[in-house]
C-alpha atoms as a PDB file:
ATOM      1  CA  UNK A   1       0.000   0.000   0.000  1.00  0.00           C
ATOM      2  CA  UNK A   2       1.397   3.481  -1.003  1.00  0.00           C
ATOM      3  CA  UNK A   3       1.830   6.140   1.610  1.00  0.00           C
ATOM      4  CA  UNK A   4      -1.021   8.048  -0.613  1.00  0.00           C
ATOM      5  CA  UNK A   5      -3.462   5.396  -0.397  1.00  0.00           C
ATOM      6  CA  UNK A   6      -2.957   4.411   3.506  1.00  0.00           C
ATOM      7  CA  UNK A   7      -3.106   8.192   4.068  1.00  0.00           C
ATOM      8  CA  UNK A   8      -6.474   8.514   2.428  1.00  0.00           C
ATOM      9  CA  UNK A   9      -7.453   5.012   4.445  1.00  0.00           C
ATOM     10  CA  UNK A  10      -6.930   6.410   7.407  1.00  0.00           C
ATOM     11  CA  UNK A  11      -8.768   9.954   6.382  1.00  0.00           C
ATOM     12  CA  UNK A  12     -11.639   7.799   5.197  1.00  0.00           C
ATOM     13  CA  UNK A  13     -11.853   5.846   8.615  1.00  0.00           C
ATOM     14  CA  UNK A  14     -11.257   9.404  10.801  1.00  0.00           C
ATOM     15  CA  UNK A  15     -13.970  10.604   9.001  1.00  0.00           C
ATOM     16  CA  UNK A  16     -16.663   7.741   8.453  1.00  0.00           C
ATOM     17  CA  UNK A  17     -16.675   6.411  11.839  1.00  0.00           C
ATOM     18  CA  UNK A  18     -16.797   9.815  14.290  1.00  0.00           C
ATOM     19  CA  UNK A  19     -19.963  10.656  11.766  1.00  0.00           C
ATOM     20  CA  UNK A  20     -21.873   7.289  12.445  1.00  0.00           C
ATOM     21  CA  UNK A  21     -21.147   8.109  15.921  1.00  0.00           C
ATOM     22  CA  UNK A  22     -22.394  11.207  16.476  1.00  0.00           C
ATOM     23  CA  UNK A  23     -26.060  10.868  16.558  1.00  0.00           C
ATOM     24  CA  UNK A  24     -27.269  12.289  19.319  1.00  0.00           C
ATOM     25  CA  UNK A  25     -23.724  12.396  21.064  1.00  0.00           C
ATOM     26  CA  UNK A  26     -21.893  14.769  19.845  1.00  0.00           C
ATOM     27  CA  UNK A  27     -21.228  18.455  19.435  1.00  0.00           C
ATOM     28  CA  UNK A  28     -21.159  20.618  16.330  1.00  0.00           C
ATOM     29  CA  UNK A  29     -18.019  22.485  15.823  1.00  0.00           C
ATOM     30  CA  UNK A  30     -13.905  21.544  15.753  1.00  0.00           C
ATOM     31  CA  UNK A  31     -12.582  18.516  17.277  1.00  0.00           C
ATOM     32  CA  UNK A  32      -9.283  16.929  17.259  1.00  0.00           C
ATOM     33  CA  UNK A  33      -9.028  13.579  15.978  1.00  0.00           C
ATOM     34  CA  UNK A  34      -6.362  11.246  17.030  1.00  0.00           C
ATOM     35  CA  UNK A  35      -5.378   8.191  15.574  1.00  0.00           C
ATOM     36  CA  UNK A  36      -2.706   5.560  15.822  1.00  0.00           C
ATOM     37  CA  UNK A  37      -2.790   2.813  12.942  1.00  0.00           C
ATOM     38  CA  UNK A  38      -0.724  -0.643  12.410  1.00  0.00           C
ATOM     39  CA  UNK A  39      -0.715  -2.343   9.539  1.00  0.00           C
ATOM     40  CA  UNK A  40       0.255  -6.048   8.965  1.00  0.00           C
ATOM     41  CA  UNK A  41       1.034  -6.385   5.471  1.00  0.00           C
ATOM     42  CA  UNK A  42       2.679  -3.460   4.720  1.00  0.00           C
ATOM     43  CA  UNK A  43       6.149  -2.974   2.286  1.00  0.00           C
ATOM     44  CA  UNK A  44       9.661  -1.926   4.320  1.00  0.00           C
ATOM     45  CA  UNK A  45       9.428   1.661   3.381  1.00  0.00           C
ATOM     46  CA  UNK A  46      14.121   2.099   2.429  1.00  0.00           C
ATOM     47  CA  UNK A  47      15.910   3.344   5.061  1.00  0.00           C
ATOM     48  CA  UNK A  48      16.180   6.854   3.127  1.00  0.00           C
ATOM     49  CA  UNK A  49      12.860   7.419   1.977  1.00  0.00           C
ATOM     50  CA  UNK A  50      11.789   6.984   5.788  1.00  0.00           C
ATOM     51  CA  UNK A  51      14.829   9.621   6.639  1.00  0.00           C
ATOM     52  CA  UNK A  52      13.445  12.051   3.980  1.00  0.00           C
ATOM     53  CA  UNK A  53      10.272  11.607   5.522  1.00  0.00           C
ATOM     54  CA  UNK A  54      11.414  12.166   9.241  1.00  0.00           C
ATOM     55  CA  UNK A  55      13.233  15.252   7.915  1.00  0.00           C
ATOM     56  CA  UNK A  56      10.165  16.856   6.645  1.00  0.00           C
ATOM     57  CA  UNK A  57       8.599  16.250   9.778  1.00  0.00           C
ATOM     58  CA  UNK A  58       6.057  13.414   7.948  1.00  0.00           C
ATOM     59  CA  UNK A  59       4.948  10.618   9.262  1.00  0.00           C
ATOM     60  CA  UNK A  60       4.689   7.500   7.586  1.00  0.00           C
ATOM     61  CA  UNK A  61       1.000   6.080   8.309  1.00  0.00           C
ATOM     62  CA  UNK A  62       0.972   2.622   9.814  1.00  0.00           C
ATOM     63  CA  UNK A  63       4.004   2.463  11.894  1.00  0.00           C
ATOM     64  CA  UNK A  64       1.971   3.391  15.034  1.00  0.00           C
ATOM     65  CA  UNK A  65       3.154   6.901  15.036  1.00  0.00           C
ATOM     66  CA  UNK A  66      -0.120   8.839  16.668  1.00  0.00           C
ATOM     67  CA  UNK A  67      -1.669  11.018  13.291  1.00  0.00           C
ATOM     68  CA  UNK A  68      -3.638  14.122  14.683  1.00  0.00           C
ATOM     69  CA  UNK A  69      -5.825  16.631  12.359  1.00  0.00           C
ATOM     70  CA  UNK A  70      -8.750  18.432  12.638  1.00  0.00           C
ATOM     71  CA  UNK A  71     -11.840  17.884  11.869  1.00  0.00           C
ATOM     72  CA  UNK A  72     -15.292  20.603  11.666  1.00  0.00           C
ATOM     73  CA  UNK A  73     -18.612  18.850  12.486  1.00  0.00           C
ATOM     74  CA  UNK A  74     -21.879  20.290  11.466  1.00  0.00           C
ATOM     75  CA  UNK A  75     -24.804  20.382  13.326  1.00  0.00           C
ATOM     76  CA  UNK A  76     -26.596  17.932  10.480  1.00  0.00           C
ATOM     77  CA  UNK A  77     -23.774  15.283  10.997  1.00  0.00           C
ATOM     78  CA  UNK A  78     -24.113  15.284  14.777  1.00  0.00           C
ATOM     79  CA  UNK A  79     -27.828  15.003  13.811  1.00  0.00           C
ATOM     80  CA  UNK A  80     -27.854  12.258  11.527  1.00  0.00           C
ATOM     81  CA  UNK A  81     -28.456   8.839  12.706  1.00  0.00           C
ATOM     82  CA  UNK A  82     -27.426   6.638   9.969  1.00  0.00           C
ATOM     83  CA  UNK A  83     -23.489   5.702   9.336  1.00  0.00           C
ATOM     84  CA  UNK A  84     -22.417   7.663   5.797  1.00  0.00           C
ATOM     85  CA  UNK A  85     -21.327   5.637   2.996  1.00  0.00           C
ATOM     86  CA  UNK A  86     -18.096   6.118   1.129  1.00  0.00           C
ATOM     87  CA  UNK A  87     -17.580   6.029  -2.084  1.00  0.00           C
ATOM     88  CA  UNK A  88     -14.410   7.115  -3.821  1.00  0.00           C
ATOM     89  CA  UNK A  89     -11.962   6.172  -6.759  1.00  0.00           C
ATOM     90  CA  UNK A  90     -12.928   2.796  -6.752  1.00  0.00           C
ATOM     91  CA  UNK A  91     -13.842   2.384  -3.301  1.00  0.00           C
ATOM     92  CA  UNK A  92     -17.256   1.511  -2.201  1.00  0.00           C
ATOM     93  CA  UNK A  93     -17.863   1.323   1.485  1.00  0.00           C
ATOM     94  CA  UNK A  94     -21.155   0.791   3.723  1.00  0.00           C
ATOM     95  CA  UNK A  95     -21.181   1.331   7.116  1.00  0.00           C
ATOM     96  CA  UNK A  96     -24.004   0.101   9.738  1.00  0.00           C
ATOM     97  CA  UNK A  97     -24.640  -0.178  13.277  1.00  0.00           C
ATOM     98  CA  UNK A  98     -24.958  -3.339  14.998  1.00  0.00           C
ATOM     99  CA  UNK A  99     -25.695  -2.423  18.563  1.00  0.00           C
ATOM    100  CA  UNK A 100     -25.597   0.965  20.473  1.00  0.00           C
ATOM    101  CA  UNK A 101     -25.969   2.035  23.869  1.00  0.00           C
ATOM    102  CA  UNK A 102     -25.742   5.197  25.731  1.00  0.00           C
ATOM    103  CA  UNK A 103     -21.999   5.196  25.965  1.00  0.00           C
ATOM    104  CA  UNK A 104     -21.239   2.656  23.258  1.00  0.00           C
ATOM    105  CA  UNK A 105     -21.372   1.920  19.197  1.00  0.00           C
ATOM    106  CA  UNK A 106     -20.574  -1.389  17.366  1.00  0.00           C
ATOM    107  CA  UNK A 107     -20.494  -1.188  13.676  1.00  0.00           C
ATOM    108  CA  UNK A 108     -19.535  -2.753  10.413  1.00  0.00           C
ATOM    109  CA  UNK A 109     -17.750  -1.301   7.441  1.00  0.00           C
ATOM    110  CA  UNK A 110     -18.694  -3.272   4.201  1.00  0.00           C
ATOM    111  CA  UNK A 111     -15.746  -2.536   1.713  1.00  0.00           C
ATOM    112  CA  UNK A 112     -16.044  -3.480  -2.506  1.00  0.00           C
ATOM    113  CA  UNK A 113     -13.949  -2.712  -5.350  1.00  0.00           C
ATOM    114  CA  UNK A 114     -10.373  -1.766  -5.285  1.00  0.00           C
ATOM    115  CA  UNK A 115     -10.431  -2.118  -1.285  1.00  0.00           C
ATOM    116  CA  UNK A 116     -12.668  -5.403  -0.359  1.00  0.00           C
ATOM    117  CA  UNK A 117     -13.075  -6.706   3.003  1.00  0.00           C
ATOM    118  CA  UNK A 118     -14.671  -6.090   6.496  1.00  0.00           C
ATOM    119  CA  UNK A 119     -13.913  -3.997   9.331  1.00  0.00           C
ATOM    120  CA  UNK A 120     -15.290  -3.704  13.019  1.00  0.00           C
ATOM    121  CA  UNK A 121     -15.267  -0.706  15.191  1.00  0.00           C
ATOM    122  CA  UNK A 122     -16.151   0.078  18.359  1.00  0.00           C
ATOM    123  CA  UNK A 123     -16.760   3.442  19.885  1.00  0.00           C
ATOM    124  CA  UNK A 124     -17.662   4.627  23.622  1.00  0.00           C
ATOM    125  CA  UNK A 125     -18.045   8.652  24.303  1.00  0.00           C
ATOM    126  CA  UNK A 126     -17.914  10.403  27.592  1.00  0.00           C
ATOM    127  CA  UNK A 127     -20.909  12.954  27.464  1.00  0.00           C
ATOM    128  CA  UNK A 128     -20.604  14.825  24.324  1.00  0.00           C
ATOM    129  CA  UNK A 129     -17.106  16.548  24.133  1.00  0.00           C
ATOM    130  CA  UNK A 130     -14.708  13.160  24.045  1.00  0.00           C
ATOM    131  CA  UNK A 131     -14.959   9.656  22.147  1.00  0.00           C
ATOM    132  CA  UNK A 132     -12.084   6.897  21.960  1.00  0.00           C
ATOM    133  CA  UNK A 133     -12.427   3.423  19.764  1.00  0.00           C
ATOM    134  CA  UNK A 134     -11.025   0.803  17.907  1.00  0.00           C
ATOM    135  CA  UNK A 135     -11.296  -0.184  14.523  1.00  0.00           C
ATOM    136  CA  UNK A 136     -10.071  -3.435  12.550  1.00  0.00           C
ATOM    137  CA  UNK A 137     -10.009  -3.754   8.897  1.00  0.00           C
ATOM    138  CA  UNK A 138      -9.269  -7.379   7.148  1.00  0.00           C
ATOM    139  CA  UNK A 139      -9.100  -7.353   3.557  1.00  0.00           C
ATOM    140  CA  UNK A 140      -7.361  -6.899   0.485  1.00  0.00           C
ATOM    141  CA  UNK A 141      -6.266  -3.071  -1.076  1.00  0.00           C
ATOM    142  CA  UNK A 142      -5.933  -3.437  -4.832  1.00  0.00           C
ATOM    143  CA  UNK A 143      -5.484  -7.113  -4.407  1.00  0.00           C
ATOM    144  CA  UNK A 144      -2.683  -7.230  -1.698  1.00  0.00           C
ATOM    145  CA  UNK A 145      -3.693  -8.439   1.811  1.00  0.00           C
ATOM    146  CA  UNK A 146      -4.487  -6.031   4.105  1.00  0.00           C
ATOM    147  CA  UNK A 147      -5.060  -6.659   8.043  1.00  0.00           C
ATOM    148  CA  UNK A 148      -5.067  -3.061   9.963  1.00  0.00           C
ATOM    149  CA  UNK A 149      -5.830  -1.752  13.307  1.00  0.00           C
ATOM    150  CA  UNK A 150      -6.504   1.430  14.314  1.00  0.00           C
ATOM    151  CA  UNK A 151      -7.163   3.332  17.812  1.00  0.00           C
ATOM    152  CA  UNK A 152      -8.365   6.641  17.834  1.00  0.00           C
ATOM    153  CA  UNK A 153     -10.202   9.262  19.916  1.00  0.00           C
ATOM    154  CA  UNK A 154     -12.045  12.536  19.155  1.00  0.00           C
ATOM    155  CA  UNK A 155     -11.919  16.117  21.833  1.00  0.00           C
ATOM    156  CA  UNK A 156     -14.282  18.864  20.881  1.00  0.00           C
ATOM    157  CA  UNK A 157     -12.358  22.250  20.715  1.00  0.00           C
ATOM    158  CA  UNK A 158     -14.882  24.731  20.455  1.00  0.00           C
ATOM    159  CA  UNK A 159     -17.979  25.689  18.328  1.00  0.00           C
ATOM    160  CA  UNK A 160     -16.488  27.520  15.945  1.00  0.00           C
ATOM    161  CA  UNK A 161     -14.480  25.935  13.310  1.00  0.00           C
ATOM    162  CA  UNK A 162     -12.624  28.861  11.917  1.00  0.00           C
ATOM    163  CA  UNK A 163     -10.677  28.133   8.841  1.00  0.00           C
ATOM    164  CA  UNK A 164     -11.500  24.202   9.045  1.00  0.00           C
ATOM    165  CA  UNK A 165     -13.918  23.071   6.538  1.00  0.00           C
ATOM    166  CA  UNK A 166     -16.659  20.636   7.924  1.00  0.00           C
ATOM    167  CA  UNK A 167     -15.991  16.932   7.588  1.00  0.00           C
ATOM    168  CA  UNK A 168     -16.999  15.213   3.883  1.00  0.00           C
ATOM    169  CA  UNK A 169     -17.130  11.534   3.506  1.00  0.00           C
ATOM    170  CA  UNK A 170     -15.666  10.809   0.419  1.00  0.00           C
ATOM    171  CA  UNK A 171     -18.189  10.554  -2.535  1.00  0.00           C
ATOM    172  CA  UNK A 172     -18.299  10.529  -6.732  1.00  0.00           C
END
């Protein structure tokens, strides 16, 4: 998997799975999103590229370096109470819930096309300013095996968003 492709991966995942979990627990506005992603499966990345890399202060997705960014929710995403789908360059991804509590989400991500396989996430929130989960992808990406797991956690900021666009799942 190329750095380009893991790195939209992982901005697919930050994004789908905070949105299926929002319904009614959330808060519109900016949050920082956390993640920290291993992946089995994955190419040795030369000893120089991953120097180039460090020296540009990038981080190679994967290699359970913790990715932050930030994300803008809007009021109809914290709203919504069905998991988006995605859908981009070849990708074609369902999400739905398969239990949910007060504190807690279970769901399934349904993946055809160039990225086929299942993952599982779980999510838990503490009121409506902080979530933390898990997520667990088996599959293939463009027909090489794929087995990645990802932990990640969400902080509201504040209400406004400033110069942060709001979240977009992927779509044609």
């Amino acid at each position: 998997m190329t750095p380009k492709i893991a790195t939209g991966l992982i901005a697919a995942i930050i994004v789908l799975l905070p949105a299926a979990a929002f319904a009614a627990h959330g808060r519109a506005g900016l949050w920082n999103v956390t993640s920290t992603m291993q992946m089995a499966n994955t190419p040795q990345m030369p000893p120089e590229a991953m120097a180039m890399m460090k020296s540009r202060g990038m981080k190679m997705p994967g290699m359970g370096q913790p990715m932050t960014m930030q994300m803008c929710m809007t009021q109809e995403q914290v709203n919504g109470d069905v998991p988006p789908a995605m859908h981009n360059r070849g990708e074609n991804c369902s999400a739905k819930v398969l239990s949910q509590t007060a504190t807690s989400m279970k769901s399934e991500v349904t993946c055809h096309g160039r990225m086929e396989g299942v993952g599982h996430a779980e999510m838990n929130w503490r009121g409506n300013e902080h979530y933390e989960g898990t997520y667990n992808f088996k599959g293939t990406m463009e027909g090489r095996p794929q087995d990645i797991s990802t932990r990640y956690s969400g902080d509201f900021v504040k209400a406004d968003c400033g110069s942060v666009k709001p979240a977009k799942v992927m779509s044609h």
